[in-house]
N, C-alpha and C. Protein backbone atom coordinates (compact mmCIF):
# COMPACT_ATOMS: atom_id res chain seq x y z
N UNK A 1 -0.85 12.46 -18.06
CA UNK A 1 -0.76 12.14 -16.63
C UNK A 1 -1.67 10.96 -16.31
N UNK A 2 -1.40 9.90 -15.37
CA UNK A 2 -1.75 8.84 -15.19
C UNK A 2 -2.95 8.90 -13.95
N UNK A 3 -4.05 8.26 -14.70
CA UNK A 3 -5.04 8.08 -13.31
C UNK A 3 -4.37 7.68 -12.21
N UNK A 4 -4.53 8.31 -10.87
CA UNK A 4 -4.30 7.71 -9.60
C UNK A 4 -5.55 6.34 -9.12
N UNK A 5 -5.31 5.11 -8.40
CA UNK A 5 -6.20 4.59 -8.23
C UNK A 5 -6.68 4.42 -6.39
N UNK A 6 -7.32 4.29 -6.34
CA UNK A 6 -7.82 3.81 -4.56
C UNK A 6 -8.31 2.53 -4.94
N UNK A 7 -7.31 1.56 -4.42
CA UNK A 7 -7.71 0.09 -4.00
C UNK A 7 -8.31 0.32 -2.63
N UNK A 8 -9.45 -0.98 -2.25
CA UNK A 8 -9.81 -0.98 -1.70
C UNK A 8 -9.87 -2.58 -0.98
N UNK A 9 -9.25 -2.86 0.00
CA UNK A 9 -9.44 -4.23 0.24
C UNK A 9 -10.04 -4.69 1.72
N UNK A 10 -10.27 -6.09 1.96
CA UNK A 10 -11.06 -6.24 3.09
C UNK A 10 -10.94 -6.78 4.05
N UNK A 11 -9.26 -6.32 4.09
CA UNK A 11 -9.17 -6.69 6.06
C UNK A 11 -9.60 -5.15 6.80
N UNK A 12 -8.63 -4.94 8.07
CA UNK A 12 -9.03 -4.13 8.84
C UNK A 12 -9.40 -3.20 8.26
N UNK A 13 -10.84 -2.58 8.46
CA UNK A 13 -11.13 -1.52 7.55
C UNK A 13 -10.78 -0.05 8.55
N UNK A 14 -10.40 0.51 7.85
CA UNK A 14 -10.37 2.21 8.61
C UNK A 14 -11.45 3.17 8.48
N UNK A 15 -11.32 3.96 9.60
CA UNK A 15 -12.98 4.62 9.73
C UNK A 15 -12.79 5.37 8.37
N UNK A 16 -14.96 5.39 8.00
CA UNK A 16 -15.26 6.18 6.82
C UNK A 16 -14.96 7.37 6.42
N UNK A 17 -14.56 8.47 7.57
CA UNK A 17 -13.83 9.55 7.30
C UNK A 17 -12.36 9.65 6.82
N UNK A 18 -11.71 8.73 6.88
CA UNK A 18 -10.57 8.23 6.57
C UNK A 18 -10.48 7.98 4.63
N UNK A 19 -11.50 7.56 4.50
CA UNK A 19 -11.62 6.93 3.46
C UNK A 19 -11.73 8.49 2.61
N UNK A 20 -12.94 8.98 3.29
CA UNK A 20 -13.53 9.74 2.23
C UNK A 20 -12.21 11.06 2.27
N UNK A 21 -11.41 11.30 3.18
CA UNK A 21 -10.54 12.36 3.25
C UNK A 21 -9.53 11.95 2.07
N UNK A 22 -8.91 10.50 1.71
CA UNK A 22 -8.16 10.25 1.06
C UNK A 22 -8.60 10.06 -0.90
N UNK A 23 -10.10 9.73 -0.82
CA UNK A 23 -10.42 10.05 -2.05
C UNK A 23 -11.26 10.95 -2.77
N UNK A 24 -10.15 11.45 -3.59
CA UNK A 24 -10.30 12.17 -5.04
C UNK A 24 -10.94 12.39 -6.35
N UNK A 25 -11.66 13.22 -6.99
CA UNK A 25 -13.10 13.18 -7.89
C UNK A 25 -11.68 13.10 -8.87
N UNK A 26 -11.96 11.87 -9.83
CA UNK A 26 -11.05 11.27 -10.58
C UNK A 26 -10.59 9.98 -10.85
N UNK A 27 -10.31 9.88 -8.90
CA UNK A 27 -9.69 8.51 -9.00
C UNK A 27 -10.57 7.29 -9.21
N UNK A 28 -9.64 5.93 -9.44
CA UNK A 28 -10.30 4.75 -10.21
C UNK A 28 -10.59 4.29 -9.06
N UNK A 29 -11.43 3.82 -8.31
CA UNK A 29 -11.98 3.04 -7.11
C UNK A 29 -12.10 1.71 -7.86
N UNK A 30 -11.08 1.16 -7.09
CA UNK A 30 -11.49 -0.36 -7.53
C UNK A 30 -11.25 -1.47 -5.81
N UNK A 31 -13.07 -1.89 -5.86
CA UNK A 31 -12.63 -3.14 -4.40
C UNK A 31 -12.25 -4.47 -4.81
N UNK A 32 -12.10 -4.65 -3.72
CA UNK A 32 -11.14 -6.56 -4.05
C UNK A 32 -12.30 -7.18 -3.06
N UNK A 33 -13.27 -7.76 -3.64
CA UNK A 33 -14.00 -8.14 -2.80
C UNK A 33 -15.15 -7.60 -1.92
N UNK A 34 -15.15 -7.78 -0.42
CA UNK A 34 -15.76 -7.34 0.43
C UNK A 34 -14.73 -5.85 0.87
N UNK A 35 -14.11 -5.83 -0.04
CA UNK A 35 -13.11 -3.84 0.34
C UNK A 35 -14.47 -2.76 -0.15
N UNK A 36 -15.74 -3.50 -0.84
CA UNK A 36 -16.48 -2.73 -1.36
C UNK A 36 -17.02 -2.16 -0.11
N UNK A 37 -17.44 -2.85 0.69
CA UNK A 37 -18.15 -2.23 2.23
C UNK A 37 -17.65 -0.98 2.89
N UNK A 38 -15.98 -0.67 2.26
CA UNK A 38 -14.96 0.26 2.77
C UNK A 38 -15.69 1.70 2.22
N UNK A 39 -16.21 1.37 0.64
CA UNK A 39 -16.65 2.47 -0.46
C UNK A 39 -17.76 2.72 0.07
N UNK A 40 -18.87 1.76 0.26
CA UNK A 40 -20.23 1.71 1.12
C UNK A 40 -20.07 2.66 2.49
N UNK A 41 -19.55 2.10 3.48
CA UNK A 41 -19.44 3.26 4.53
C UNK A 41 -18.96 4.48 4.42
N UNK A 42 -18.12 4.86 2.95
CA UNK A 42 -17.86 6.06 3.02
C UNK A 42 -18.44 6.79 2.19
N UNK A 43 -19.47 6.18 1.77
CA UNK A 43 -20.36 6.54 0.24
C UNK A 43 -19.18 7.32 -0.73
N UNK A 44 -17.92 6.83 -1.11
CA UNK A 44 -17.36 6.81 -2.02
C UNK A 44 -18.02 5.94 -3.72
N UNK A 45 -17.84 6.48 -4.41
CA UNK A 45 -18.28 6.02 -5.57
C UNK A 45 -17.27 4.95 -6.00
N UNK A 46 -17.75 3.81 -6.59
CA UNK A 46 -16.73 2.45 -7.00
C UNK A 46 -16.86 2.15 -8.26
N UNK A 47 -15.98 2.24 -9.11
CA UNK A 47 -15.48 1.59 -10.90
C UNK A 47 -16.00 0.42 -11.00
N UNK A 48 -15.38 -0.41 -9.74
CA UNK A 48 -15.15 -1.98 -10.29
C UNK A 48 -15.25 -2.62 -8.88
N UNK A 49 -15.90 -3.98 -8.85
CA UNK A 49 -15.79 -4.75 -7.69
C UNK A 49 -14.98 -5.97 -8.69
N UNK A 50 -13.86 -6.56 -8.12
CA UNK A 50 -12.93 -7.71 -8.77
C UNK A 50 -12.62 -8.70 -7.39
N UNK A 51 -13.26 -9.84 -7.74
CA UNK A 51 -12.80 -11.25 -6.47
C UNK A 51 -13.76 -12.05 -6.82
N UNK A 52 -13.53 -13.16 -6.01
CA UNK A 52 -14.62 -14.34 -6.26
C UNK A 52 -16.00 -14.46 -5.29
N UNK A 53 -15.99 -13.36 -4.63
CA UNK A 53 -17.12 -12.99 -3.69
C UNK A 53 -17.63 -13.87 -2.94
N UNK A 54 -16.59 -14.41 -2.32
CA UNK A 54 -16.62 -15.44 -1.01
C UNK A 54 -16.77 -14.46 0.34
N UNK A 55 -16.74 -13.35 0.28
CA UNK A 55 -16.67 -12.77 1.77
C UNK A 55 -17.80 -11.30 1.64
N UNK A 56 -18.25 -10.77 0.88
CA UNK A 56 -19.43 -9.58 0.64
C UNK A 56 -20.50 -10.17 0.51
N UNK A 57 -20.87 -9.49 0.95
CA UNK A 57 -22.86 -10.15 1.41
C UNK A 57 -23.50 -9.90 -0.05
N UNK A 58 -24.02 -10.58 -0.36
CA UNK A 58 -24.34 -10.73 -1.72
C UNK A 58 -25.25 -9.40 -1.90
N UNK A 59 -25.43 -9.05 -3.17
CA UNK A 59 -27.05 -8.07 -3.60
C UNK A 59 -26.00 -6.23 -3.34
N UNK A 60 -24.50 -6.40 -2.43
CA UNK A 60 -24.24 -5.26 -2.04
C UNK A 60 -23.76 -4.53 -3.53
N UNK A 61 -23.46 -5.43 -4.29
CA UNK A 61 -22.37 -4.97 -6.07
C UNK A 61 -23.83 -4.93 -6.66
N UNK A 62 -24.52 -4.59 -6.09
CA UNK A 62 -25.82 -4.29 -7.42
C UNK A 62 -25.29 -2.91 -7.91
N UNK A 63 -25.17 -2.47 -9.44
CA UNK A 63 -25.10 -0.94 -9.53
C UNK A 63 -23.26 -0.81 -10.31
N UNK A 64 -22.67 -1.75 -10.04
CA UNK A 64 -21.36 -1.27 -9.87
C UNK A 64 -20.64 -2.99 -10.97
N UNK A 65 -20.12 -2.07 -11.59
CA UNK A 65 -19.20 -3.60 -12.45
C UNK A 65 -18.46 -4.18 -11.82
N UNK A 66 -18.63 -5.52 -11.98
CA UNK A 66 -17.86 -6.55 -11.20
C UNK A 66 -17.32 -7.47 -12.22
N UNK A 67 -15.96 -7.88 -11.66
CA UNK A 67 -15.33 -8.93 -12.68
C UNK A 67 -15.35 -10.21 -11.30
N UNK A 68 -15.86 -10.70 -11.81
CA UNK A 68 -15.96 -12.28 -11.24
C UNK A 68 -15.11 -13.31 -11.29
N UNK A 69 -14.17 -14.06 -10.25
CA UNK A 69 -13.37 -14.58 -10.72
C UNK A 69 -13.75 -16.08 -9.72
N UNK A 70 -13.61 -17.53 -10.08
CA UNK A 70 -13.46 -18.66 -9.17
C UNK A 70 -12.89 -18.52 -8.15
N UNK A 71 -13.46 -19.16 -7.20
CA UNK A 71 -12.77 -19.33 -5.80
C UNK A 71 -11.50 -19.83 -5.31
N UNK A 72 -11.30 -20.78 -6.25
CA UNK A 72 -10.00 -21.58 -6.72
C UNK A 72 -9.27 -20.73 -8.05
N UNK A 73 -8.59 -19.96 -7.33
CA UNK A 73 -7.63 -19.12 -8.31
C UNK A 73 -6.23 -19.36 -7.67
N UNK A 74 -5.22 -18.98 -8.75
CA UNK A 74 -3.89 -18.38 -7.58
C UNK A 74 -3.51 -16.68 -7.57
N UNK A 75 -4.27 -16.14 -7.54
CA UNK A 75 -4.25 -14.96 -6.86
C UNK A 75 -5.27 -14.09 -5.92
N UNK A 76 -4.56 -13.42 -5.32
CA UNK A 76 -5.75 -12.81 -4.05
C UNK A 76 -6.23 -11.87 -4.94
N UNK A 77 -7.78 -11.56 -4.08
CA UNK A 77 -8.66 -10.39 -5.06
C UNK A 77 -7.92 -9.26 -4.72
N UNK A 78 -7.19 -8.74 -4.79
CA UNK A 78 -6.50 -7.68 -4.01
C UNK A 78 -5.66 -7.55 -5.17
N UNK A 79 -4.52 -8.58 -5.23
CA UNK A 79 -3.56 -8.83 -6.62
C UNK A 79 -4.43 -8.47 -7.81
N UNK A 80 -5.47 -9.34 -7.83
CA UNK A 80 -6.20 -9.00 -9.50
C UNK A 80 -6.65 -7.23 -9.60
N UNK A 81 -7.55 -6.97 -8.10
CA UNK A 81 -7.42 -5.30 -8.38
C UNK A 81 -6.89 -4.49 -8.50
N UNK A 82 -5.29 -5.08 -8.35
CA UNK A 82 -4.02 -4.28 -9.06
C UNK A 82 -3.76 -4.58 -10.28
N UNK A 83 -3.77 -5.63 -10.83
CA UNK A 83 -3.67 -5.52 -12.13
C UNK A 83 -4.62 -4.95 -12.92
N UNK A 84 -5.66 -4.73 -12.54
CA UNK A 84 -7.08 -4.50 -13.14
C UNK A 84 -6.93 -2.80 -13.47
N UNK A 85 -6.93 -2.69 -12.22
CA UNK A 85 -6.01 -0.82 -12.27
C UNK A 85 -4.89 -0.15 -12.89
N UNK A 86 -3.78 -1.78 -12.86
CA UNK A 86 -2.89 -0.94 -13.99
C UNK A 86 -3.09 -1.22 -15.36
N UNK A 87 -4.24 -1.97 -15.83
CA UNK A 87 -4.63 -2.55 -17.08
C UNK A 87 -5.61 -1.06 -17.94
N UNK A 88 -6.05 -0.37 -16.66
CA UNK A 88 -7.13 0.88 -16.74
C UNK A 88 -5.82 1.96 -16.86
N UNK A 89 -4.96 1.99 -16.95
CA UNK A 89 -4.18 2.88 -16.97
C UNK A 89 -3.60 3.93 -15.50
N UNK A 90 -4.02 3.07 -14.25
CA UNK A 90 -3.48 3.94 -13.01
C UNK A 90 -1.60 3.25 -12.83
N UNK A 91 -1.37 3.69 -13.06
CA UNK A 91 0.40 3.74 -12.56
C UNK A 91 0.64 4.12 -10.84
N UNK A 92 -0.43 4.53 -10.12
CA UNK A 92 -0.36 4.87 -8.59
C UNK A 92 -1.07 4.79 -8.32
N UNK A 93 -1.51 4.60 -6.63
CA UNK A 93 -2.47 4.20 -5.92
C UNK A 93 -2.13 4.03 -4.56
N UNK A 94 -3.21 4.17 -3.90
CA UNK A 94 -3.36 4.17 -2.36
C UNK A 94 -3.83 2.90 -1.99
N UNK A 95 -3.63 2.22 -1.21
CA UNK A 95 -4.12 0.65 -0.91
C UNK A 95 -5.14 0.39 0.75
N UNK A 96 -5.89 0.55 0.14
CA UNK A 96 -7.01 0.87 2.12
C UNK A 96 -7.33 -0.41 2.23
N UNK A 97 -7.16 -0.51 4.06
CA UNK A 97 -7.76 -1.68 4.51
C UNK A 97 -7.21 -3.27 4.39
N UNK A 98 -5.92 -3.20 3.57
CA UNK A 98 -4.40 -4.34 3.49
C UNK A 98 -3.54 -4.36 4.64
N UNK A 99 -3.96 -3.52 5.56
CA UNK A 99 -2.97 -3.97 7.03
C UNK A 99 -3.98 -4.11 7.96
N UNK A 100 -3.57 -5.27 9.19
CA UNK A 100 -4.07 -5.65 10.21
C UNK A 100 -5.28 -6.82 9.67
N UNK A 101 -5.71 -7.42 10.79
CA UNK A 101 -6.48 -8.41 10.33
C UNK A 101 -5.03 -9.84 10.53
N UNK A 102 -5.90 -10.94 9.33
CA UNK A 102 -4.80 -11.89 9.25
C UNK A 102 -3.34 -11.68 8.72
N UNK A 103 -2.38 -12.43 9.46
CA UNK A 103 -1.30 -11.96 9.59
C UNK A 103 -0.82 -12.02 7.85
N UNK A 104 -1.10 -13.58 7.75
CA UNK A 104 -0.65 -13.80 6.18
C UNK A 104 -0.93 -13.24 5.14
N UNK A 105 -2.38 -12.67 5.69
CA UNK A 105 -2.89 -11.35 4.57
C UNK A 105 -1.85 -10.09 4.54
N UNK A 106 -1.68 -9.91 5.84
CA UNK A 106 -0.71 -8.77 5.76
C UNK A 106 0.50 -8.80 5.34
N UNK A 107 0.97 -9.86 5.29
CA UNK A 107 2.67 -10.18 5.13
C UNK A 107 2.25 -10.12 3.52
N UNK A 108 1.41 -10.82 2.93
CA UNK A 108 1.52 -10.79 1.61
C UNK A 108 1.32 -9.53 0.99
N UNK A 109 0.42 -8.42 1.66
CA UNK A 109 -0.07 -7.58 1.28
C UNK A 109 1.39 -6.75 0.90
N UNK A 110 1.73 -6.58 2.56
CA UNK A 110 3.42 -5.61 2.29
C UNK A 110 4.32 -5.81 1.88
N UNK A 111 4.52 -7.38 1.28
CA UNK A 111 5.92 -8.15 0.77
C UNK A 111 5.10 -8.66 -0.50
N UNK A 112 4.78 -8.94 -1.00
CA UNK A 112 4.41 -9.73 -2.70
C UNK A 112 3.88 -8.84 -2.95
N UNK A 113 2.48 -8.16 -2.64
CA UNK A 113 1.34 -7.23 -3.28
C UNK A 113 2.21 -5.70 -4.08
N UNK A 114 3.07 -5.31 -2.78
CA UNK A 114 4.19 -4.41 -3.00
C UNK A 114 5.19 -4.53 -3.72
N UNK A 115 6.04 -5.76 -4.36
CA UNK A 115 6.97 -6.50 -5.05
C UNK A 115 6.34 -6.22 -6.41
N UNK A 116 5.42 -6.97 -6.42
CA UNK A 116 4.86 -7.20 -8.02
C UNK A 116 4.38 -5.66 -8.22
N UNK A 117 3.99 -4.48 -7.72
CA UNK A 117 3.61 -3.27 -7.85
C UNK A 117 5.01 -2.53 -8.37
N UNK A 118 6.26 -3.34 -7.86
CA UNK A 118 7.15 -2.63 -8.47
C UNK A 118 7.79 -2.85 -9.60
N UNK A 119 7.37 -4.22 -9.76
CA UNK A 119 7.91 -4.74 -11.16
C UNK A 119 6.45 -4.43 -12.00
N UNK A 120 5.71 -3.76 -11.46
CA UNK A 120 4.89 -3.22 -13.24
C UNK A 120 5.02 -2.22 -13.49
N UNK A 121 5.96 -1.58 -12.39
CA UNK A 121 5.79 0.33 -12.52
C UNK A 121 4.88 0.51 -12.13
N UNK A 122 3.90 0.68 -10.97
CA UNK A 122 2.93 0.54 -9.87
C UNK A 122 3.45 1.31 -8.87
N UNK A 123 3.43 2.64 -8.23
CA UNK A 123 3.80 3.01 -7.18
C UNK A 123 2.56 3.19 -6.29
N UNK A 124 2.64 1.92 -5.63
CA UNK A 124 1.62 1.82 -4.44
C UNK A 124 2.21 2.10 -2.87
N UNK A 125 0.68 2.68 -2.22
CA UNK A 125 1.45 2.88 -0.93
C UNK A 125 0.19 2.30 0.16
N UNK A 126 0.42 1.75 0.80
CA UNK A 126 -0.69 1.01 1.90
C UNK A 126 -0.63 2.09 3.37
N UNK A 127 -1.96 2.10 3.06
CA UNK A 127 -2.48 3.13 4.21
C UNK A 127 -3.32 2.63 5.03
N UNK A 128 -2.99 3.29 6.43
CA UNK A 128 -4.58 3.18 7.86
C UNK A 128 -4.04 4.64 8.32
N UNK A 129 -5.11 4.56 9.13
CA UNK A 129 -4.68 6.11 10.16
C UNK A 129 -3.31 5.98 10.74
N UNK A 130 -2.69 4.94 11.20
CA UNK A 130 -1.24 4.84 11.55
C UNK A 130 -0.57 4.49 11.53
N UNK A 131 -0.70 3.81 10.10
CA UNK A 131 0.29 3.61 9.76
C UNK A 131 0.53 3.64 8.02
N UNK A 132 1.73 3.46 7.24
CA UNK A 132 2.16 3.58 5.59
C UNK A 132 3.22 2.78 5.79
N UNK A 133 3.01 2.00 3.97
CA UNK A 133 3.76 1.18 3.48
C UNK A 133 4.25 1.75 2.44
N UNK A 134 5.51 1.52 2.13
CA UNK A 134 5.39 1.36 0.45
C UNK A 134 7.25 0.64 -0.12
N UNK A 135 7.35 0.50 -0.80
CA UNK A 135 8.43 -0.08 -1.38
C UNK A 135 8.97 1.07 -2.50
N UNK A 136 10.58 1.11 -2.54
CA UNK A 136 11.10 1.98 -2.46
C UNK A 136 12.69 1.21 -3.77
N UNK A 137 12.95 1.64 -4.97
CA UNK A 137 13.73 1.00 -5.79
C UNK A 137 14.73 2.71 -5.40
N UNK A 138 15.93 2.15 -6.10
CA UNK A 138 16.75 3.15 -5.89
C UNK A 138 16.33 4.40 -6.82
N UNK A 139 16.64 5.71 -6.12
CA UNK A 139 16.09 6.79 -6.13
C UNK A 139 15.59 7.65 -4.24
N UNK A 140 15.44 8.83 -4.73
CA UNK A 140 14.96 9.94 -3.40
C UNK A 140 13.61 9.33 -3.21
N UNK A 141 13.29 9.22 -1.76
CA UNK A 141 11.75 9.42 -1.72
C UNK A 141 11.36 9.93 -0.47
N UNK A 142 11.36 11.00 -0.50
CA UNK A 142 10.77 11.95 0.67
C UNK A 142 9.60 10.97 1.50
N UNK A 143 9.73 12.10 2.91
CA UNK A 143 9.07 11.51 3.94
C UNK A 143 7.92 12.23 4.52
N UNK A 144 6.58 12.92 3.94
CA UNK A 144 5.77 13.98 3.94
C UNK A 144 5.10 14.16 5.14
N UNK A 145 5.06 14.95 6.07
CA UNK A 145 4.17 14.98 7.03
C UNK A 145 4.26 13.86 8.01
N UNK A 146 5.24 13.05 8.14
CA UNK A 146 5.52 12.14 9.32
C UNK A 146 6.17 12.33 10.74
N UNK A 147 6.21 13.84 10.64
CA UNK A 147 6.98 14.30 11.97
C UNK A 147 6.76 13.72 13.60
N UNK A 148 8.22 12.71 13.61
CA UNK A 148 7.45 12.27 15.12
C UNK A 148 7.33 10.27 14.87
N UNK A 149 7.13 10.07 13.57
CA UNK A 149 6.56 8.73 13.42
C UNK A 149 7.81 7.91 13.63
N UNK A 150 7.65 6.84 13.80
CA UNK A 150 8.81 5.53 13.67
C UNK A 150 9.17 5.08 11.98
N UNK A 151 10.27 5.38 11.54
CA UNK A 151 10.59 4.65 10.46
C UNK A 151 11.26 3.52 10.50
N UNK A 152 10.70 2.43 9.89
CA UNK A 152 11.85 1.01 9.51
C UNK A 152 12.11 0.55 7.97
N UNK A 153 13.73 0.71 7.93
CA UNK A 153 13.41 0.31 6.39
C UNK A 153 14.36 -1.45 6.19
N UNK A 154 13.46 -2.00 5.60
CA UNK A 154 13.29 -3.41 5.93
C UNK A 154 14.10 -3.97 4.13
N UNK A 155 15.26 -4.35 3.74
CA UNK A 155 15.50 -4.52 2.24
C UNK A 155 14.35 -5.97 1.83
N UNK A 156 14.40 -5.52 0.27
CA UNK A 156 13.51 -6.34 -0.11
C UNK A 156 14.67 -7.66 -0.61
N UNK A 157 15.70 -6.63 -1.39
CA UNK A 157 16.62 -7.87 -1.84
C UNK A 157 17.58 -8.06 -0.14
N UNK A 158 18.76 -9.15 -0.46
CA UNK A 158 19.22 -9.60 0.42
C UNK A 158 20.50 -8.29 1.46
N UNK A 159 20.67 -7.57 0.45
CA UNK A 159 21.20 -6.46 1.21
C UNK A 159 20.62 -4.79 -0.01
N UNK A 160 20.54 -3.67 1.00
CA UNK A 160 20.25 -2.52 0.39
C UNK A 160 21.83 -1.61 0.89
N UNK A 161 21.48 -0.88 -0.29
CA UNK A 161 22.59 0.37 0.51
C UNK A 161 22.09 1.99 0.21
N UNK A 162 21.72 2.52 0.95
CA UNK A 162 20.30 3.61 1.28
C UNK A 162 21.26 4.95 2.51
N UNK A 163 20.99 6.06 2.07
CA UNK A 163 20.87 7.08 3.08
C UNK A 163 19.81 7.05 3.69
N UNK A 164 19.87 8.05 4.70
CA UNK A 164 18.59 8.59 5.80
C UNK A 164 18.68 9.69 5.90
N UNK A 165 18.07 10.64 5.83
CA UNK A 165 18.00 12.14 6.15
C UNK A 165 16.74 12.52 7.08
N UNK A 166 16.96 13.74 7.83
CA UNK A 166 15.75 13.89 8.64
C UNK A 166 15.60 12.90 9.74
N UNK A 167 16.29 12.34 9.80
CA UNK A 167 15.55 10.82 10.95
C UNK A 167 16.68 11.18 12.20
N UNK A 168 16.17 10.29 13.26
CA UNK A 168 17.11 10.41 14.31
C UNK A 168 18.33 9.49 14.62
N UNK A 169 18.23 8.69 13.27
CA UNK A 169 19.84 7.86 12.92
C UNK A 169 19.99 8.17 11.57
N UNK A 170 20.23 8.99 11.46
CA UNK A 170 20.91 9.03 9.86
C UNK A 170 22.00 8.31 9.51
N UNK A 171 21.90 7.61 8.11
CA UNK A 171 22.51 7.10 7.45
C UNK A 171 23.18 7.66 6.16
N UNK A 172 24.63 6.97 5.70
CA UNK A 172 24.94 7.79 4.87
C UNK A 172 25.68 7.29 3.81
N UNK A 173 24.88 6.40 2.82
CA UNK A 173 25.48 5.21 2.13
C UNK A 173 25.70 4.25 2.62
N UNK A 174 25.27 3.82 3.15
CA UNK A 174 25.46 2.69 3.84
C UNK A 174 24.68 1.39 4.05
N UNK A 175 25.18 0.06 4.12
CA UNK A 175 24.27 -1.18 3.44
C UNK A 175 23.32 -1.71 4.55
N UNK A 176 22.11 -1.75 4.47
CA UNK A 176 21.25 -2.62 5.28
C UNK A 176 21.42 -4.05 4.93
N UNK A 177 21.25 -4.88 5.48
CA UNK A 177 21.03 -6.74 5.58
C UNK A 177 19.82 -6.96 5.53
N UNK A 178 19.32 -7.76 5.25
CA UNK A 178 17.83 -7.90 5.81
C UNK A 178 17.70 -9.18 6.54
N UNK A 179 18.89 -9.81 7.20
CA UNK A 179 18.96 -10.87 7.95
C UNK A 179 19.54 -10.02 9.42
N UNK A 180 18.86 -8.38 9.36
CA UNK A 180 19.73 -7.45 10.36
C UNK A 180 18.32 -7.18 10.80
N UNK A 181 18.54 -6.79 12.20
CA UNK A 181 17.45 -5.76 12.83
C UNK A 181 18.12 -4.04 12.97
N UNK A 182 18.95 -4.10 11.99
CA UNK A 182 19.20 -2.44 12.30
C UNK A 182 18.74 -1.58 12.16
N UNK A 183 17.80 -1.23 10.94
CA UNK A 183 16.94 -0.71 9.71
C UNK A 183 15.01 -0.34 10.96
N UNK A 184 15.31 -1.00 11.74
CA UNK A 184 14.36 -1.23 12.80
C UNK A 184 14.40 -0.23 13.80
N UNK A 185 13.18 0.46 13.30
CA UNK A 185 12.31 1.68 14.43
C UNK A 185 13.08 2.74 14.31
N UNK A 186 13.49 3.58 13.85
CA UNK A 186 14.01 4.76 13.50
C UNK A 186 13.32 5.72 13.73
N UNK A 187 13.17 7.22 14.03
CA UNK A 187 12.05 8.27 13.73
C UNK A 187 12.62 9.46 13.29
N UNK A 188 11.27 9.77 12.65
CA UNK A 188 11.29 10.70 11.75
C UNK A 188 11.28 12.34 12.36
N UNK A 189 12.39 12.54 12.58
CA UNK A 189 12.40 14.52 13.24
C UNK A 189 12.41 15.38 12.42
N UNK A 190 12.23 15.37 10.84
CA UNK A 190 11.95 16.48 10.33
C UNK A 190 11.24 16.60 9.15
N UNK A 191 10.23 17.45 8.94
CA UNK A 191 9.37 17.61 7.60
C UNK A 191 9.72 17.61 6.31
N UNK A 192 11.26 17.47 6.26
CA UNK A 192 12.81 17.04 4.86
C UNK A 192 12.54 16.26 5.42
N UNK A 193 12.56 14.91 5.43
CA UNK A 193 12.84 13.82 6.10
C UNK A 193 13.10 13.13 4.22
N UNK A 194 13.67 12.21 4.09
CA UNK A 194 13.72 11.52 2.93
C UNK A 194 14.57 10.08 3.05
N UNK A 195 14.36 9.17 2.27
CA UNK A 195 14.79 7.98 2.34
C UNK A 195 15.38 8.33 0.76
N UNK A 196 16.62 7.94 0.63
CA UNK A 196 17.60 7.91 -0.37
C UNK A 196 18.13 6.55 -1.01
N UNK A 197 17.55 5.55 -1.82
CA UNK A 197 17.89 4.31 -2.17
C UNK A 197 19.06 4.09 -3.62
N UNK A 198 20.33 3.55 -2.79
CA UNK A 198 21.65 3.66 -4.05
C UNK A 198 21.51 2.47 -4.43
N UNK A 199 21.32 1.39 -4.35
CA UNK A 199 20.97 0.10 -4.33
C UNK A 199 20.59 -1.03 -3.68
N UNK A 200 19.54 -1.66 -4.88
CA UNK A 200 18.28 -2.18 -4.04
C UNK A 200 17.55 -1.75 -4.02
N UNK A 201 16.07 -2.78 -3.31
CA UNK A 201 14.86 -2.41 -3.17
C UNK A 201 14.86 -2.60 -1.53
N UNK A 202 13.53 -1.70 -1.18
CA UNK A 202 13.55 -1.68 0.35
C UNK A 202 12.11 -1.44 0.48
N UNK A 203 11.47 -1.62 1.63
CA UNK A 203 10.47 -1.11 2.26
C UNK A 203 10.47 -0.91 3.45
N UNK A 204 9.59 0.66 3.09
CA UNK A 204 9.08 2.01 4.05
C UNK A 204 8.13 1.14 5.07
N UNK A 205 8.44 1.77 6.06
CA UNK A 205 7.46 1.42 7.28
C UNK A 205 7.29 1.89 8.31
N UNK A 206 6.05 2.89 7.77
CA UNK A 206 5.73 4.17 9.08
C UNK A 206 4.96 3.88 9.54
N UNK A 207 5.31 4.75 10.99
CA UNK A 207 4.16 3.89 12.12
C UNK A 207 4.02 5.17 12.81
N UNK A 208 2.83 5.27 13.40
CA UNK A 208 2.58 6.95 14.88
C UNK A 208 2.74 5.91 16.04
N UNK A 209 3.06 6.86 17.01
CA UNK A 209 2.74 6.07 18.52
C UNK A 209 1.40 5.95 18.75
């Protein structure tokens, strides 16, 4: 069985109880940067600090291995702490503190960060208190404890063709566009709730009021 990992990254951070409710004596804590401050406020224990440490106040990675990378790279510290994690052997992971903040951070976070997680066999899912991401290849993937939330499922390729169960538009084989707003704001009415992918890739996008 495959280590689970907790990325940790350093946009909007979510409160420390948040943090510490979601991690597990086991998992690989790895920050991308200044995501270490996330581990710090929740006195979570950290594996690895990985980025070029342009944004953490220096002296804070005393104690804790850090892979150091130039400022001038082409990848975000976020990307490398996914590879770093699936290099350690985590195949899954929770992603804290990758939504909100800058926009382009976020777009990359939920569209590339999520993409390349699926082409390594990476099942990542991006979390805050209200909201979850995750990307979705064909196959079932239940909808746990979202009773009430808004679902949107957004295709990654140029069209999906996906059921809905549990939701308050169910779908039933049937193709999303992603040049469509249909797939947009859905909710979730039952604790079965599941997203069903026949072809294509797509991404999950839960939200609370």
């Amino acid at each position: 069985m495959s280590r689970r990992a907790l990325l940790l990254a350093g946009g909007q951070p979510p409160p420390p109880d948040f943090v510490r409710a979601l991690h597990r004596p086991g998992d690989l804590v790895v920050a991308a940067d200044s995501g270490l401050n996330l581990a710090l406020a929740a006195g979570v224990p950290t594996d690895l600090v990985v980025g070029d440490f342009d944004s953490l106040q220096p002296g804070l990675e005393r104690g804790v291995e850090i892979q150091r990378y130039p400022r001038d790279k082409d990848a975000s510290d976020l990307e490398l702490a996914l590879e770093e994690a699936f290099r350690r052997g985590a195949r899954e992971g929770l992603v804290l503190g990758a939504l909100g903040g800058r926009l382009d951070h976020t777009l990359f976070n939920v569209v590339s960060l999520l993409e390349k997680a699926l082409e390594m066999g990476f099942r990542a899912t991006l979390l805050a208190p209200d909201q979850e991401v995750f990307a979705a290849e064909p196959g079932v993937h239940p909808i746990s404890d979202r009773q009430g939330w808004h679902c949107s499922i957004l295709p990654l390729d140029p069209h999906a063709r996906l059921s809905l169960e549990g939701m308050a538009y169910p779908l039933r084989e049937e193709w999303l566009h992603r040049a469509s707003t249909r797939g947009l704001s859905n909710r979730v009415t039952s604790l079965l709730a599941r997203v069903e992918v026949q072809e294509g890739r797509v991404l999950v996008l839960l939200a609370r009021d």
